[in-house]
N, C-alpha and C. Protein backbone atom coordinates (compact mmCIF):
# COMPACT_ATOMS: atom_id res chain seq x y z
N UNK A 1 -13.61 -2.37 8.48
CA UNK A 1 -13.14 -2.43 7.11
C UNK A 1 -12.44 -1.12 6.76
N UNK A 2 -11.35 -1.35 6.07
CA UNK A 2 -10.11 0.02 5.92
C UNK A 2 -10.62 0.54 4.46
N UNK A 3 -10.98 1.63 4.28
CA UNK A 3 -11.37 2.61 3.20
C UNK A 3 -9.63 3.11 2.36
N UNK A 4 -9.95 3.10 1.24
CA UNK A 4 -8.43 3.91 0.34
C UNK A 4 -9.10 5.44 0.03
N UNK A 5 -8.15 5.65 0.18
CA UNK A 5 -7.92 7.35 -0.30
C UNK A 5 -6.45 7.64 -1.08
N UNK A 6 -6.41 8.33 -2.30
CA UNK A 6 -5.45 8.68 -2.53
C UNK A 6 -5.24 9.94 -2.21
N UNK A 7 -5.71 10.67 -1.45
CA UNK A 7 -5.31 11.83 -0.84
C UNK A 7 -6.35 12.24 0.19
N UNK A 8 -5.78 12.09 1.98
CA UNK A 8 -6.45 12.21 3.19
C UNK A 8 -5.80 13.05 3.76
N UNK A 9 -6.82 14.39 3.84
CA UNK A 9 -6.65 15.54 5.23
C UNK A 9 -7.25 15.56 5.75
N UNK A 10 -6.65 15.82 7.38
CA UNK A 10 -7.00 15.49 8.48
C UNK A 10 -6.66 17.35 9.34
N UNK A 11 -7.82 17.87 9.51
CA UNK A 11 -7.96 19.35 10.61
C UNK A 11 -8.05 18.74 11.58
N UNK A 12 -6.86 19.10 12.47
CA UNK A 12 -7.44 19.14 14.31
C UNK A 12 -7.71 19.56 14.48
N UNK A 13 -7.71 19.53 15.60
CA UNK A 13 -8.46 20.45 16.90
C UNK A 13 -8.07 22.21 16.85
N UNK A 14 -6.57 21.78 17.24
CA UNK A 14 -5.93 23.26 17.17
C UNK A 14 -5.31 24.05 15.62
N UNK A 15 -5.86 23.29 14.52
CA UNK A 15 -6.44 23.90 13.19
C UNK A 15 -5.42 23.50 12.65
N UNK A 16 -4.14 22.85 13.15
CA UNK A 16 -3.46 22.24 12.00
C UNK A 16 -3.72 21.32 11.32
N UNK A 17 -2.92 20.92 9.77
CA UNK A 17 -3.46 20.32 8.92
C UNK A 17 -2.64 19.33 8.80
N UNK A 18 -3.06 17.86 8.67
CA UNK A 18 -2.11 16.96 7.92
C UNK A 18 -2.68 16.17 6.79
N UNK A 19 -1.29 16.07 5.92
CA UNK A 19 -2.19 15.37 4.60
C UNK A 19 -1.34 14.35 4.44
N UNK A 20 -2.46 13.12 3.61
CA UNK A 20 -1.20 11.79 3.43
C UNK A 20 -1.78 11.25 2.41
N UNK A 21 -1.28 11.08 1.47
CA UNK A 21 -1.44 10.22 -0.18
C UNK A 21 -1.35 8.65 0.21
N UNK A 22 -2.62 8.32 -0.52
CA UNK A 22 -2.10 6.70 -0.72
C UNK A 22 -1.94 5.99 0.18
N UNK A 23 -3.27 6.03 1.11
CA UNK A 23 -3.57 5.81 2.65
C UNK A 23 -4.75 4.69 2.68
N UNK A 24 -4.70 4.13 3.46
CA UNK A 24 -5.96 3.00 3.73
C UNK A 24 -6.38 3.59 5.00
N UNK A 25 -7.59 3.51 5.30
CA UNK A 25 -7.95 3.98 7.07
C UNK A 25 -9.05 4.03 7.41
N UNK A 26 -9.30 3.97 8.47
CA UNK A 26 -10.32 3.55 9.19
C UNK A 26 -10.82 4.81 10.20
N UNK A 27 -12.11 5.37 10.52
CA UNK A 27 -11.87 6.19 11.92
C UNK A 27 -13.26 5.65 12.35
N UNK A 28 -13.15 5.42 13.88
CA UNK A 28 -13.63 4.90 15.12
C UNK A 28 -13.63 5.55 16.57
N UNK A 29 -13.76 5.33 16.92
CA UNK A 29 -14.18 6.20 18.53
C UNK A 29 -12.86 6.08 19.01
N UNK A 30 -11.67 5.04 18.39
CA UNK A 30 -10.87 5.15 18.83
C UNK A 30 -9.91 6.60 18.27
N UNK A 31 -10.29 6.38 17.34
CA UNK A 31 -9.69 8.00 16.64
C UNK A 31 -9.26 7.12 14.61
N UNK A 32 -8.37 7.64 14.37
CA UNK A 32 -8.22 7.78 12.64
C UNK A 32 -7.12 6.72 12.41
N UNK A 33 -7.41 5.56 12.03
CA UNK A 33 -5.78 4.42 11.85
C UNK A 33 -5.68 4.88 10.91
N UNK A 34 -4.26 4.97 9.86
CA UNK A 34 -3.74 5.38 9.00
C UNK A 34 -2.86 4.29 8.59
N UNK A 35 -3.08 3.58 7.15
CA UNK A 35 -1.81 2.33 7.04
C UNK A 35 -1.17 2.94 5.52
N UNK A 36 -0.23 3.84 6.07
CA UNK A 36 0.85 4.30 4.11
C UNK A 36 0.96 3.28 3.09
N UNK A 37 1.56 3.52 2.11
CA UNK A 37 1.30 2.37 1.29
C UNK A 37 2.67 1.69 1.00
N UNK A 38 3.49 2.23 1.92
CA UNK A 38 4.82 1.76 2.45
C UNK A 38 4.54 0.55 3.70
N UNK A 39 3.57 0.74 4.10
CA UNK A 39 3.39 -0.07 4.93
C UNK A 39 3.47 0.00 6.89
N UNK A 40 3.67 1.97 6.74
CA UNK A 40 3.79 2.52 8.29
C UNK A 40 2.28 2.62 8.53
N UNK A 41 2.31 2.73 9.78
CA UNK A 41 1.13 2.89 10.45
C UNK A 41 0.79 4.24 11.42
N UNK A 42 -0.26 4.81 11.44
CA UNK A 42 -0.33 6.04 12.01
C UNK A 42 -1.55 5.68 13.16
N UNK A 43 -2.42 6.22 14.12
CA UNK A 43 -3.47 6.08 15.34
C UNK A 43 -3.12 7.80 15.52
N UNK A 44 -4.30 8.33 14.79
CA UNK A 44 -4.74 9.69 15.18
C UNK A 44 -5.56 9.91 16.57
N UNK A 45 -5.53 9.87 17.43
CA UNK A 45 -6.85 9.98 18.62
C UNK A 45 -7.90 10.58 17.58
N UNK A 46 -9.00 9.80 18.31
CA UNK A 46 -10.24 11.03 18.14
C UNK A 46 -10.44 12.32 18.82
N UNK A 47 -10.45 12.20 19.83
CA UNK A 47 -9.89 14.22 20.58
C UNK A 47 -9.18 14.80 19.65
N UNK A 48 -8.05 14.20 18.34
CA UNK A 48 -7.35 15.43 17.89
C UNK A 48 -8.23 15.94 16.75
N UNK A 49 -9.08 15.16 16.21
CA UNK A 49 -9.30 15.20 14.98
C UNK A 49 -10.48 15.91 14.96
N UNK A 50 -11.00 16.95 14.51
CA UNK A 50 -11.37 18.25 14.14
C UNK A 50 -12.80 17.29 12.59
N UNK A 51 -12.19 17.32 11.91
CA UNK A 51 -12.60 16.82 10.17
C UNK A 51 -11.61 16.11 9.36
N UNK A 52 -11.85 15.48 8.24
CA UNK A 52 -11.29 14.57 7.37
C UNK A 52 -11.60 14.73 5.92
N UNK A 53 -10.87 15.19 5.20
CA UNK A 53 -11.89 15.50 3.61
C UNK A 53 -10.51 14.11 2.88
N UNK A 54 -11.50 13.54 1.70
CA UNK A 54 -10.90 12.53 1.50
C UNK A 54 -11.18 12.77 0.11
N UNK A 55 -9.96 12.67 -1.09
CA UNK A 55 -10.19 12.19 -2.60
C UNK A 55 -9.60 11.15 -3.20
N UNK A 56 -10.75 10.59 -3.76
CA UNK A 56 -10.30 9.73 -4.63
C UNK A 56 -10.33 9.57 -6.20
N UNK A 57 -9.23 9.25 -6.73
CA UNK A 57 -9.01 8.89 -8.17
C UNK A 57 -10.25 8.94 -8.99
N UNK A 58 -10.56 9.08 -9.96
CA UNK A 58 -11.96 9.05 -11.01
C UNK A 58 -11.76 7.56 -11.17
């Protein structure tokens, strides 16, 4: 089941940061799916992914 976030950062491994608004996603052993609300799709590995801090709307 895909979780919303209106604002998802994602720390790797090697300490860079990515952030994405207005995201649906899932993370699994396979690593972090990411679906925009445009409708692109992202597959973070799990090896890259470090942490995830997630906010949502009140």
């Amino acid at each position: 089941m895909m979780q919303r976030a209106d604002e998802l950062t994602v720390v790797h491994h090697d300490d860079t940061v990515s952030r994405f608004l207005d995201v649906t996603y899932t993370l699994s052993r396979e690593g972090l799916r990411l679906v925009t609300s445009c409708g692109s799709e992202r597959l973070i590995p799990s090896h890259e992914v470090l942490t995830t801090h997630v906010r949502k709307a009140a």
